[in-house]
C-alpha atoms as a PDB file:
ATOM      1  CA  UNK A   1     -31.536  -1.686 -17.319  1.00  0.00           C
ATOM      2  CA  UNK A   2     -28.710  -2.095 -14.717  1.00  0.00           C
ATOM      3  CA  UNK A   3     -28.918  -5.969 -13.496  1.00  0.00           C
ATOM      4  CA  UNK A   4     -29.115  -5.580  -9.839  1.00  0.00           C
ATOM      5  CA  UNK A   5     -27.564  -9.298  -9.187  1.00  0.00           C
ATOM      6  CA  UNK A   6     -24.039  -7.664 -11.057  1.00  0.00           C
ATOM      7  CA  UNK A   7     -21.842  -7.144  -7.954  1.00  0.00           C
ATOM      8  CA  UNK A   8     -19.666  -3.577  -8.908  1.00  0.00           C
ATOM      9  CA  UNK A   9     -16.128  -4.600  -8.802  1.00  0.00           C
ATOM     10  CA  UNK A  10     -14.249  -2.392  -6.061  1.00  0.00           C
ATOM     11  CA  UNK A  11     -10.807  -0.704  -6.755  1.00  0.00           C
ATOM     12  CA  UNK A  12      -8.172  -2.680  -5.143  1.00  0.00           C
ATOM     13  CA  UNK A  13      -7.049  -0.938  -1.246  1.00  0.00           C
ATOM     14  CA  UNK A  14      -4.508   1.655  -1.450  1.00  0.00           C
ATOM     15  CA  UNK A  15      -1.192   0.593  -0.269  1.00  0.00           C
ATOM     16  CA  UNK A  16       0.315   3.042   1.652  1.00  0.00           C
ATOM     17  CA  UNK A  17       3.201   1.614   2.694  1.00  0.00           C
ATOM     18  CA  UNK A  18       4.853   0.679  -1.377  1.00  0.00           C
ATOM     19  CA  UNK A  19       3.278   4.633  -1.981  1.00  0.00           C
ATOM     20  CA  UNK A  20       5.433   6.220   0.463  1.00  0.00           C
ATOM     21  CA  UNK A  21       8.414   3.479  -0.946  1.00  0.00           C
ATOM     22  CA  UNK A  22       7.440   4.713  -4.212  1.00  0.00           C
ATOM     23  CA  UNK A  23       8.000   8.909  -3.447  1.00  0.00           C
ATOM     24  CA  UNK A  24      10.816   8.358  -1.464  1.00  0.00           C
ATOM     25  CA  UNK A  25      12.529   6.422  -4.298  1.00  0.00           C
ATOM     26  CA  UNK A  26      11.629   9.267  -6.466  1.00  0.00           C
ATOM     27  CA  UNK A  27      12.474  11.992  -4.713  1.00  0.00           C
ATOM     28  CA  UNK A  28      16.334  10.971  -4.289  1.00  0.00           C
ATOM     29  CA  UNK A  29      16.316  10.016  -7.815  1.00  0.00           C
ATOM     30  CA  UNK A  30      15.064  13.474  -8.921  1.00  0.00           C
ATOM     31  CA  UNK A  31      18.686  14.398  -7.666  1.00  0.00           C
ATOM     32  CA  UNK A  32      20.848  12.557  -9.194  1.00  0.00           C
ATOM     33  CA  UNK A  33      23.630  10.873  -6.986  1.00  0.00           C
ATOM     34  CA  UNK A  34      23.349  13.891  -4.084  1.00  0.00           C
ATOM     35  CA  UNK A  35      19.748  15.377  -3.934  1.00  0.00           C
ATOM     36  CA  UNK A  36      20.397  16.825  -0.501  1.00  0.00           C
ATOM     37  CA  UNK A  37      22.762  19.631  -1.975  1.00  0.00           C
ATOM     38  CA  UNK A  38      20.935  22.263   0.884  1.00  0.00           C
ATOM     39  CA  UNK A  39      22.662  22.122   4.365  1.00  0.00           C
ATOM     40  CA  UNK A  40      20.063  21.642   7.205  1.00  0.00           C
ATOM     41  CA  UNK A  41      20.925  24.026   9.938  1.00  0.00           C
ATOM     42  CA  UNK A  42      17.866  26.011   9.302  1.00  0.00           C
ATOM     43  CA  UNK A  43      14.853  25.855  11.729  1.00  0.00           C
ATOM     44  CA  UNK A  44      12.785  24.142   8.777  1.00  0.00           C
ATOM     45  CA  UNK A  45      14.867  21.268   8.739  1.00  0.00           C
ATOM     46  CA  UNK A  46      16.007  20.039  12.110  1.00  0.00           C
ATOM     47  CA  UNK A  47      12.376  18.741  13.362  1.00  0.00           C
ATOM     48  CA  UNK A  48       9.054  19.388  10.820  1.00  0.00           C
ATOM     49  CA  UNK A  49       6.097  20.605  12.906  1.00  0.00           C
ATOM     50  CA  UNK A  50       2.582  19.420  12.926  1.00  0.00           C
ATOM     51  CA  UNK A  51       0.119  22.631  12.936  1.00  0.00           C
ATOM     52  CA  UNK A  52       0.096  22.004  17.198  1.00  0.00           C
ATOM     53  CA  UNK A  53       4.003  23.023  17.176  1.00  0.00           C
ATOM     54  CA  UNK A  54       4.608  18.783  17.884  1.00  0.00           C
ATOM     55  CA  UNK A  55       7.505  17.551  15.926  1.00  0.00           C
ATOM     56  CA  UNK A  56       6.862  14.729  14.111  1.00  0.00           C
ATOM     57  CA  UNK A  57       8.623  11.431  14.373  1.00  0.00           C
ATOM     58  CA  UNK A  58       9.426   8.034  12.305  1.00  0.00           C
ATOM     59  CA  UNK A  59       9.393   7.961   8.999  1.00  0.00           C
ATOM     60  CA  UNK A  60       7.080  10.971   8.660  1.00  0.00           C
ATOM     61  CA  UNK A  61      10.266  13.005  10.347  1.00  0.00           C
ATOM     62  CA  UNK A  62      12.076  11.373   7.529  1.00  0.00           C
ATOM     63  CA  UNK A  63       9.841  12.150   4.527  1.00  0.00           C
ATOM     64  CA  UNK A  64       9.193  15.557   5.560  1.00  0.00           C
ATOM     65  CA  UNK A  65      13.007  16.380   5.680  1.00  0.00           C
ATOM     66  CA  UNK A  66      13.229  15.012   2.603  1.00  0.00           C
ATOM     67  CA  UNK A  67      10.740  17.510   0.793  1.00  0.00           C
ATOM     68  CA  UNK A  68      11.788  20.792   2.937  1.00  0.00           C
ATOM     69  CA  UNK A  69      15.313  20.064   1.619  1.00  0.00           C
ATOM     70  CA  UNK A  70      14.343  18.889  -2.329  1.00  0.00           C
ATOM     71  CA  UNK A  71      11.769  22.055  -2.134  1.00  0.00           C
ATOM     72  CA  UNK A  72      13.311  24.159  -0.529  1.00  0.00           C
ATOM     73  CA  UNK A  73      11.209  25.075   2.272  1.00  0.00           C
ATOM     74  CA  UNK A  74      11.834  27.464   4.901  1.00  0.00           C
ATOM     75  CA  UNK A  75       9.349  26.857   7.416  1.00  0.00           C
ATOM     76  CA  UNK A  76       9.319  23.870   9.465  1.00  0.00           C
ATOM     77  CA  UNK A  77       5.547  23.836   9.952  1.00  0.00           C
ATOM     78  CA  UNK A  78       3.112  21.439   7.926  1.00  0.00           C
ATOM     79  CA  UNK A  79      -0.354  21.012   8.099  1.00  0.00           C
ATOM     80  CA  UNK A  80      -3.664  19.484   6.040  1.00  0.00           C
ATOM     81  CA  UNK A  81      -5.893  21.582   3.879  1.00  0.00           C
ATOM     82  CA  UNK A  82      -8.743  21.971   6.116  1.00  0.00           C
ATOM     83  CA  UNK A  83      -6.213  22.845   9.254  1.00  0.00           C
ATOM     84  CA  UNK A  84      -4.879  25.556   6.802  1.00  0.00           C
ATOM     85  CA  UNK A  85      -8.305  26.835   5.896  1.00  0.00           C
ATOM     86  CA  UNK A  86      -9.426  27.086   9.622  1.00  0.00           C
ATOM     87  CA  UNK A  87      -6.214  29.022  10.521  1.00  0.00           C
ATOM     88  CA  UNK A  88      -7.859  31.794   8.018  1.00  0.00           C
ATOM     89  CA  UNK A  89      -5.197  30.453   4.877  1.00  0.00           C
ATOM     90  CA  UNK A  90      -5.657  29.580   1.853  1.00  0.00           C
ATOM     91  CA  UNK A  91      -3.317  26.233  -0.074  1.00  0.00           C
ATOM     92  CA  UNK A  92      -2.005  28.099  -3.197  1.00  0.00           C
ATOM     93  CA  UNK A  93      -3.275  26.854  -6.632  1.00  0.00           C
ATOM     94  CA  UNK A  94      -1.227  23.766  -8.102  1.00  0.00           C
ATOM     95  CA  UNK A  95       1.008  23.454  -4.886  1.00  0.00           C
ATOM     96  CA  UNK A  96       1.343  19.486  -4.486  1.00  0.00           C
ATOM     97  CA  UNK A  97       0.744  17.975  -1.187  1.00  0.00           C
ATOM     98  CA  UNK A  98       3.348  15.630   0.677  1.00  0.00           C
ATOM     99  CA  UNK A  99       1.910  12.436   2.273  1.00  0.00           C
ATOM    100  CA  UNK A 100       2.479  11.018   6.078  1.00  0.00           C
ATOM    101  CA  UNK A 101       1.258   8.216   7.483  1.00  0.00           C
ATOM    102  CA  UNK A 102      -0.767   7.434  10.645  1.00  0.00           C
ATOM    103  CA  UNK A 103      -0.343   3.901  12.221  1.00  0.00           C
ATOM    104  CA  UNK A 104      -3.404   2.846  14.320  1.00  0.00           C
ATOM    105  CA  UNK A 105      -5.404   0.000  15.682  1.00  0.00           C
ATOM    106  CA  UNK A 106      -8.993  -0.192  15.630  1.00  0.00           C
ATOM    107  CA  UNK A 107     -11.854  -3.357  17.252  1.00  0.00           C
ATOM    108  CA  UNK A 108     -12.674  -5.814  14.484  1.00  0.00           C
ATOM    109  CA  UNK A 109     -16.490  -5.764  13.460  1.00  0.00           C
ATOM    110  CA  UNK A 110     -18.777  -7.345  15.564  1.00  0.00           C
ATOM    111  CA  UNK A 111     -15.416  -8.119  17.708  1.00  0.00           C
ATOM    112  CA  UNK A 112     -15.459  -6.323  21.678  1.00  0.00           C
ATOM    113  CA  UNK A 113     -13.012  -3.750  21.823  1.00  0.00           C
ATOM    114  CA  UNK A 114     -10.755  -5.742  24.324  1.00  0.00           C
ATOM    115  CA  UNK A 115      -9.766  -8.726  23.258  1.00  0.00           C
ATOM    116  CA  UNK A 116     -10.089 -11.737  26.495  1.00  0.00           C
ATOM    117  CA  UNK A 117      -6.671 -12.490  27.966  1.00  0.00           C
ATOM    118  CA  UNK A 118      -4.100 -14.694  25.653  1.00  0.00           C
ATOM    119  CA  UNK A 119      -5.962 -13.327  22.460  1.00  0.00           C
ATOM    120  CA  UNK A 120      -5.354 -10.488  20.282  1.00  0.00           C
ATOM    121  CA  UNK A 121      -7.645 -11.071  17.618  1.00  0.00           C
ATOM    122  CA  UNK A 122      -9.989  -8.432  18.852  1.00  0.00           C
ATOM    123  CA  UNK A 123      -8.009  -5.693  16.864  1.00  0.00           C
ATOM    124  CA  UNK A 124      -6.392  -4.971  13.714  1.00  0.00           C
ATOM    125  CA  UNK A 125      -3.657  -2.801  12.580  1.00  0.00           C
ATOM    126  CA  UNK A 126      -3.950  -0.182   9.965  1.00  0.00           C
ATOM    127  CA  UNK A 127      -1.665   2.342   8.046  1.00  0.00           C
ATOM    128  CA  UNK A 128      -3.469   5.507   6.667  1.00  0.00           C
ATOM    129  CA  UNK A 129      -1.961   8.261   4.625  1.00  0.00           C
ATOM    130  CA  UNK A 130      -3.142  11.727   4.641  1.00  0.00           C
ATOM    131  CA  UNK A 131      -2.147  14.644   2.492  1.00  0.00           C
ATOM    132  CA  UNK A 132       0.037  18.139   4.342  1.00  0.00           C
ATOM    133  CA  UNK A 133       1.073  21.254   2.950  1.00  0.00           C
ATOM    134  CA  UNK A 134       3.888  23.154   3.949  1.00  0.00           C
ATOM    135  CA  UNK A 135       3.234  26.655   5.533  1.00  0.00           C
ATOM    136  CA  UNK A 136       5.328  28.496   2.542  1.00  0.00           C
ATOM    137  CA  UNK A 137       2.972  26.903   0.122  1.00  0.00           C
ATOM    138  CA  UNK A 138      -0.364  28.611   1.868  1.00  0.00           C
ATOM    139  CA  UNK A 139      -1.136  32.441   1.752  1.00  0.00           C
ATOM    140  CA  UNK A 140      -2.576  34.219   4.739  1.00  0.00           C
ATOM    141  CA  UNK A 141      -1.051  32.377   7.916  1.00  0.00           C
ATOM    142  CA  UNK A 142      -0.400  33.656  10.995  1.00  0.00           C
ATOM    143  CA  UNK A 143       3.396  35.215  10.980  1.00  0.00           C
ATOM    144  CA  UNK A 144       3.670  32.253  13.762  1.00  0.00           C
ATOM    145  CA  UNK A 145       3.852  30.162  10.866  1.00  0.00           C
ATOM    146  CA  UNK A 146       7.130  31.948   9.194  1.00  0.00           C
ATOM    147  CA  UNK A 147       9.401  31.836  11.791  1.00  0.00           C
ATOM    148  CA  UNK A 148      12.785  33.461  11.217  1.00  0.00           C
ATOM    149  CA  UNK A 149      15.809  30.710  10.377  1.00  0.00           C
ATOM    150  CA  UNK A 150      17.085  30.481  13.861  1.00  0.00           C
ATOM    151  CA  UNK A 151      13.997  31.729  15.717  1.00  0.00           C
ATOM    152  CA  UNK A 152      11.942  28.334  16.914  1.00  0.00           C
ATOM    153  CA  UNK A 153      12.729  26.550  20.070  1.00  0.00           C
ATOM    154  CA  UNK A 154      11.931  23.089  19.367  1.00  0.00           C
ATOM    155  CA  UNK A 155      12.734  22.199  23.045  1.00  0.00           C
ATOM    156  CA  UNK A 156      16.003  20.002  22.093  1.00  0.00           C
ATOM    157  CA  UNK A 157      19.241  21.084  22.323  1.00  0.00           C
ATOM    158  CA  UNK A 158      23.249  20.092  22.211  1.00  0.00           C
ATOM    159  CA  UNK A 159      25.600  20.846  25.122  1.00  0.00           C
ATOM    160  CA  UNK A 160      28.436  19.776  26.891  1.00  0.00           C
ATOM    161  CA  UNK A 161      27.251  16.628  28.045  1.00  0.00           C
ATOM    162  CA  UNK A 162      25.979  15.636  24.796  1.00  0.00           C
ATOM    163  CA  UNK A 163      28.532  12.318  24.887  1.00  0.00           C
ATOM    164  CA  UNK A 164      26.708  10.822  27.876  1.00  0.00           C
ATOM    165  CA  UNK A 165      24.038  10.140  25.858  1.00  0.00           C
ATOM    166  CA  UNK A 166      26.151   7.461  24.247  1.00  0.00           C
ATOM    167  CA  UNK A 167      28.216   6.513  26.885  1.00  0.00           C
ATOM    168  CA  UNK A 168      25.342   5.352  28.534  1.00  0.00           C
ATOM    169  CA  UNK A 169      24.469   3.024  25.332  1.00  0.00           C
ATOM    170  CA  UNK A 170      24.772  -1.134  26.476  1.00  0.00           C
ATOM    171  CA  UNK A 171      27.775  -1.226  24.490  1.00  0.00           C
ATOM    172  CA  UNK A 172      32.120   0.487  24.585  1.00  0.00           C
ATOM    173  CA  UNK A 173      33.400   3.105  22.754  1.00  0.00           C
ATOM    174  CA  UNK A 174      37.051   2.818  21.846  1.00  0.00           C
ATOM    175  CA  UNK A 175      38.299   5.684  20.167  1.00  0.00           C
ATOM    176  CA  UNK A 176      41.682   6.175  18.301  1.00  0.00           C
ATOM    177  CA  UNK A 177      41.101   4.114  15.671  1.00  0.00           C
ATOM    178  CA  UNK A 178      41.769   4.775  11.642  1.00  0.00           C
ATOM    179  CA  UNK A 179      37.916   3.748  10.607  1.00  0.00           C
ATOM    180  CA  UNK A 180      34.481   3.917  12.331  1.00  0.00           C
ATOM    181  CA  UNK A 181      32.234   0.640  12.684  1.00  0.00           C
ATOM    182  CA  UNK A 182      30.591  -1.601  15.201  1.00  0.00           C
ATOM    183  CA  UNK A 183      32.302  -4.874  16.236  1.00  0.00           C
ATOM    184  CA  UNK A 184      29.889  -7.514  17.313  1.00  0.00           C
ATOM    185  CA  UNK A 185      32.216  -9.534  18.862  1.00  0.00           C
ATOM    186  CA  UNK A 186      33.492  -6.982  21.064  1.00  0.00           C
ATOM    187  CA  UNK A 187      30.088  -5.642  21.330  1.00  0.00           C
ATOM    188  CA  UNK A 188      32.053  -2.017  20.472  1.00  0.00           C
ATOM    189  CA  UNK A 189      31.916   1.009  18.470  1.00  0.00           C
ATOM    190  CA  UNK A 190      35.416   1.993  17.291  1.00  0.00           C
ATOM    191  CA  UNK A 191      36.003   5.640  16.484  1.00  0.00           C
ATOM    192  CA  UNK A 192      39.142   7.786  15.255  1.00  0.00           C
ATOM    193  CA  UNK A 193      39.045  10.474  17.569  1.00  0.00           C
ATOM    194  CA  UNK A 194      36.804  13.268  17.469  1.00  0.00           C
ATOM    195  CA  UNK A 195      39.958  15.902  15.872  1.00  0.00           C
ATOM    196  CA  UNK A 196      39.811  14.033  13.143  1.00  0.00           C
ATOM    197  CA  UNK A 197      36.701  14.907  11.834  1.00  0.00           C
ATOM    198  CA  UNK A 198      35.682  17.802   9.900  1.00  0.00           C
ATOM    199  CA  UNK A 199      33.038  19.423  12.144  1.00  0.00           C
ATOM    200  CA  UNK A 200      31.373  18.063  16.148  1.00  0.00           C
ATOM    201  CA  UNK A 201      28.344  17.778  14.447  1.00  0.00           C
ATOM    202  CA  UNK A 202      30.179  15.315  11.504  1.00  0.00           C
ATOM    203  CA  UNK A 203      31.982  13.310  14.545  1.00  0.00           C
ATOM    204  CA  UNK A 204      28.240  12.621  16.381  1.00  0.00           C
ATOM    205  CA  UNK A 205      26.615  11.814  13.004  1.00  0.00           C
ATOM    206  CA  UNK A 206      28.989   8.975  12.751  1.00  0.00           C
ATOM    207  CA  UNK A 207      28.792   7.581  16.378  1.00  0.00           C
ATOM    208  CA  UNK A 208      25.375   7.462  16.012  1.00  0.00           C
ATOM    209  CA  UNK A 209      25.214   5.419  12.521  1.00  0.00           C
ATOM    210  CA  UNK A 210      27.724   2.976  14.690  1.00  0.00           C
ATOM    211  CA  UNK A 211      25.057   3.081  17.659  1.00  0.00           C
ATOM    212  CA  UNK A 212      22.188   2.262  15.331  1.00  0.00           C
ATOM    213  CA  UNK A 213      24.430  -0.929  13.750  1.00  0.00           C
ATOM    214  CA  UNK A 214      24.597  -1.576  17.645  1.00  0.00           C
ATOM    215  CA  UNK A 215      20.806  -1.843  18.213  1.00  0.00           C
ATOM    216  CA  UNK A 216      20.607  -5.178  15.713  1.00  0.00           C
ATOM    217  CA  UNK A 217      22.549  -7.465  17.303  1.00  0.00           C
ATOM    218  CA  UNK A 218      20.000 -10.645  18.973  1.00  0.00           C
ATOM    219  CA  UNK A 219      19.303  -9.762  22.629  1.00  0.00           C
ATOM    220  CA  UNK A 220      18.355  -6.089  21.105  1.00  0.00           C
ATOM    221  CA  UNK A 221      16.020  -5.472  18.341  1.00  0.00           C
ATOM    222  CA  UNK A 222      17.237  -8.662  16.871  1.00  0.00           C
ATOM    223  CA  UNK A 223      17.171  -7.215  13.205  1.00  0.00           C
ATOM    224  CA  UNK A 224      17.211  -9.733  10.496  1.00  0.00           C
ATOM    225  CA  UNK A 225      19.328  -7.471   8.036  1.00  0.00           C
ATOM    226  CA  UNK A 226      21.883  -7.035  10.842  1.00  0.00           C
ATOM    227  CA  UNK A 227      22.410 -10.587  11.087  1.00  0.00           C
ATOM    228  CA  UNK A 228      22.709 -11.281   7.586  1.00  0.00           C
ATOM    229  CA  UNK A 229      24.932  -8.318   6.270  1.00  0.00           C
ATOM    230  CA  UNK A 230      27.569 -10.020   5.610  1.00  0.00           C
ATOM    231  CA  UNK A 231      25.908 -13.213   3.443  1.00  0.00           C
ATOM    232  CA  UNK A 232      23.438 -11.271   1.963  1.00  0.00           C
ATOM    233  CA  UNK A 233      24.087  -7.826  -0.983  1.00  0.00           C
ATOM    234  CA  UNK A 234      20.354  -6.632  -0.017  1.00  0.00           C
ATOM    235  CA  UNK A 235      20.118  -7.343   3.666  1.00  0.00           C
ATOM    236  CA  UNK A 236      23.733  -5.132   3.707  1.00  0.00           C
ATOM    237  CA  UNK A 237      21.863  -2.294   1.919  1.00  0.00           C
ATOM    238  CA  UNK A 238      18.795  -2.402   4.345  1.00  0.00           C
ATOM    239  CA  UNK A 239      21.148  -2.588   7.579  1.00  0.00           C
ATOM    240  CA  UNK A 240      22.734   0.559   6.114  1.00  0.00           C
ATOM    241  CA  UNK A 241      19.807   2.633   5.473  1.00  0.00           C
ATOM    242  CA  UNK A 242      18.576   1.740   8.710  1.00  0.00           C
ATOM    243  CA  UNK A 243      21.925   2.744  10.304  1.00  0.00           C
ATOM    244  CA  UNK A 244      21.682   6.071   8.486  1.00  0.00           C
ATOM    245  CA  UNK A 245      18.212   7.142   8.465  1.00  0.00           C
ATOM    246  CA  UNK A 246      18.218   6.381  12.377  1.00  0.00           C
ATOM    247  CA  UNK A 247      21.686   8.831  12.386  1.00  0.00           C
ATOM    248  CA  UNK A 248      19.571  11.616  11.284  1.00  0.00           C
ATOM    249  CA  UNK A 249      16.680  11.355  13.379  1.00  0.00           C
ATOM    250  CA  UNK A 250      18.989  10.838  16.286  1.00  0.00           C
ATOM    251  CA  UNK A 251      21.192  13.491  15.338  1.00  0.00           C
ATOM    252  CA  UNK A 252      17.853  16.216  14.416  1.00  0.00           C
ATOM    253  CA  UNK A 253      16.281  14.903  18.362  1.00  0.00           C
ATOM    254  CA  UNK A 254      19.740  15.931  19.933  1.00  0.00           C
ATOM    255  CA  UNK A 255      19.938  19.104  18.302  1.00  0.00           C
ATOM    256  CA  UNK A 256      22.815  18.682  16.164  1.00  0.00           C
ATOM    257  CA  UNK A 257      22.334  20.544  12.752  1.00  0.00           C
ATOM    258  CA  UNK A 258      24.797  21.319  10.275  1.00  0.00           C
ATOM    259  CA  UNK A 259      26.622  20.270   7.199  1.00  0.00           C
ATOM    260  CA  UNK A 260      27.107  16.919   8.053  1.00  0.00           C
ATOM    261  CA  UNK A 261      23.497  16.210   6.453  1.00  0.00           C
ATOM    262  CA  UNK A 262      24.626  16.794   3.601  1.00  0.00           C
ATOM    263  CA  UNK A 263      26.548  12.867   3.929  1.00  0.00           C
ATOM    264  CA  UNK A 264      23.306  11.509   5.411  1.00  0.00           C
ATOM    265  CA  UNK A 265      22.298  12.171   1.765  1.00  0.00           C
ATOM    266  CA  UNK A 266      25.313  11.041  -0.171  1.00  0.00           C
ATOM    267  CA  UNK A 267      25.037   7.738   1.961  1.00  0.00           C
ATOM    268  CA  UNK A 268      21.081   7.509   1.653  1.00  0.00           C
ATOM    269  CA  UNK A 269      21.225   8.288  -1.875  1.00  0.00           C
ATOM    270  CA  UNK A 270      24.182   5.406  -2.816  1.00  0.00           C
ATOM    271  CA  UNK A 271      22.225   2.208  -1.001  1.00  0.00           C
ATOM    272  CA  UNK A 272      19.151   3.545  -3.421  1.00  0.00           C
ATOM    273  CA  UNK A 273      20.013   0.804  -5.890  1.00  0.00           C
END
């Protein structure tokens, strides 16, 4: 007879956050040194779509690039099982899911909702993760849900006055120069000029890794591996993959596309380590 006094000893919480560490890791290593062999100028990889036609954003933008281009996907729309089900499809046997991840805050038990003024100990934070399929692994979608390469308008685009964007960044731009980087001291991006480079689309990729190194200087977002890249092997490689990762959402939000993605990858894949 079950003793009733035995408390049941509960699995430990799920943590998110080391999962989604844990299948990005594996996913570039399933590569080798360039997993991102695909370019990205299709539809399904400059912004995945939730099942609403929203793009998504953060690091769910991230990990969802990541699988369209590993898998091979040619539709940029993604969307959970029961969304899929309601839409009158059906999630094909043995496809595997990819995860994204919700940030939210929700009142503390027996807390009120709003916490009085000077406190915040009303609420807590919480990361969930929640399985999506893409729409080429489910049968019986609406065509909506194919799109030809090309086809969507995701409301962003690239034209001629695509350089204001960053001219209107805090900090100079100074171009002529043999190398790219940001200078602290001179609170500058240099640049060799824009001729130089193999492609527009590999010349803005570049400026905007610079512009991301620009954001981590104290007075900005005051980023701890920014101010300790030089002292510090790790704190380097984190400052880097920040840089980069932020290029190719910024890049994918301006509407550039195109084989410069390809060295998002390269770089991504060789701060792995």
């Amino acid at each position: 007879m079950p003793n009733p006094n035995r408390r049941t000893k509960r699995p430990p919480p799920r943590d998110i956050a080391q999962e989604i560490t844990d299948r990005l890791i594996a996913r570039l290593e399933e590569g080798g040194p360039l997993p991102w062999r695909r370019p990205w100028q299709s539809s399904a990889t400059a912004l995945p779509l939730r099942v609403t036609g929203d793009a998504y954003k953060g690091v769910n933008h991230f990990l969802l690039s990541i699988e369209t281009a590993c898998s091979g996907y040619t539709s940029p729309f993604w969307m959970t099982f029961k969304q899929a089900k309601e839409l009158g499809g059906s999630v094909r046997k043995d496809e595997r899911s990819s995860t994204v991840v919700y940030y939210g805050q929700a009142p503390k038990k027996g807390e009120p909702a709003e916490p009085s003024d000077g406190e915040d100990g009303g609420t807590y934070r919480f990361l969930k993760g929640y399985a999506v399929f893409n729409s080429d692994q489910i049968d019986d979608l609406p065509e909506r849900f194919h799109p030809a390469a090309g086809k969507i308008d995701t409301g962003v685009s690239a034209d001629e006055g695509l350089y204001s964007f960053f001219e209107r960044m805090p900090f100079e731009i100074s171009h002529g120069h043999e190398y790219a980087a940001y200078q602290e001291m001179q609170d500058r991006i240099v640049m060799p000029d824009a001729s130089r480079f193999e492609s527009e689309g590999a010349y803005f990729a570049t400026l905007g890794h610079e512009s991301v190194h620009g954001t981590g200087v104290r007075g900005r977002l005051d980023r701890t591996c920014f101010a300790d890249y030089h002292s510090d092997r790790q704190a380097r490689a984190a400052e880097e993959l920040v840089a980069e990762i932020g290029s190719m959402m910024l890049t994918a939000h301006l509407g550039i596309v195109g084989e410069h993605v390809d060295n998002h990858a390269a770089y991504v894949a060789s701060w792995l380590k």
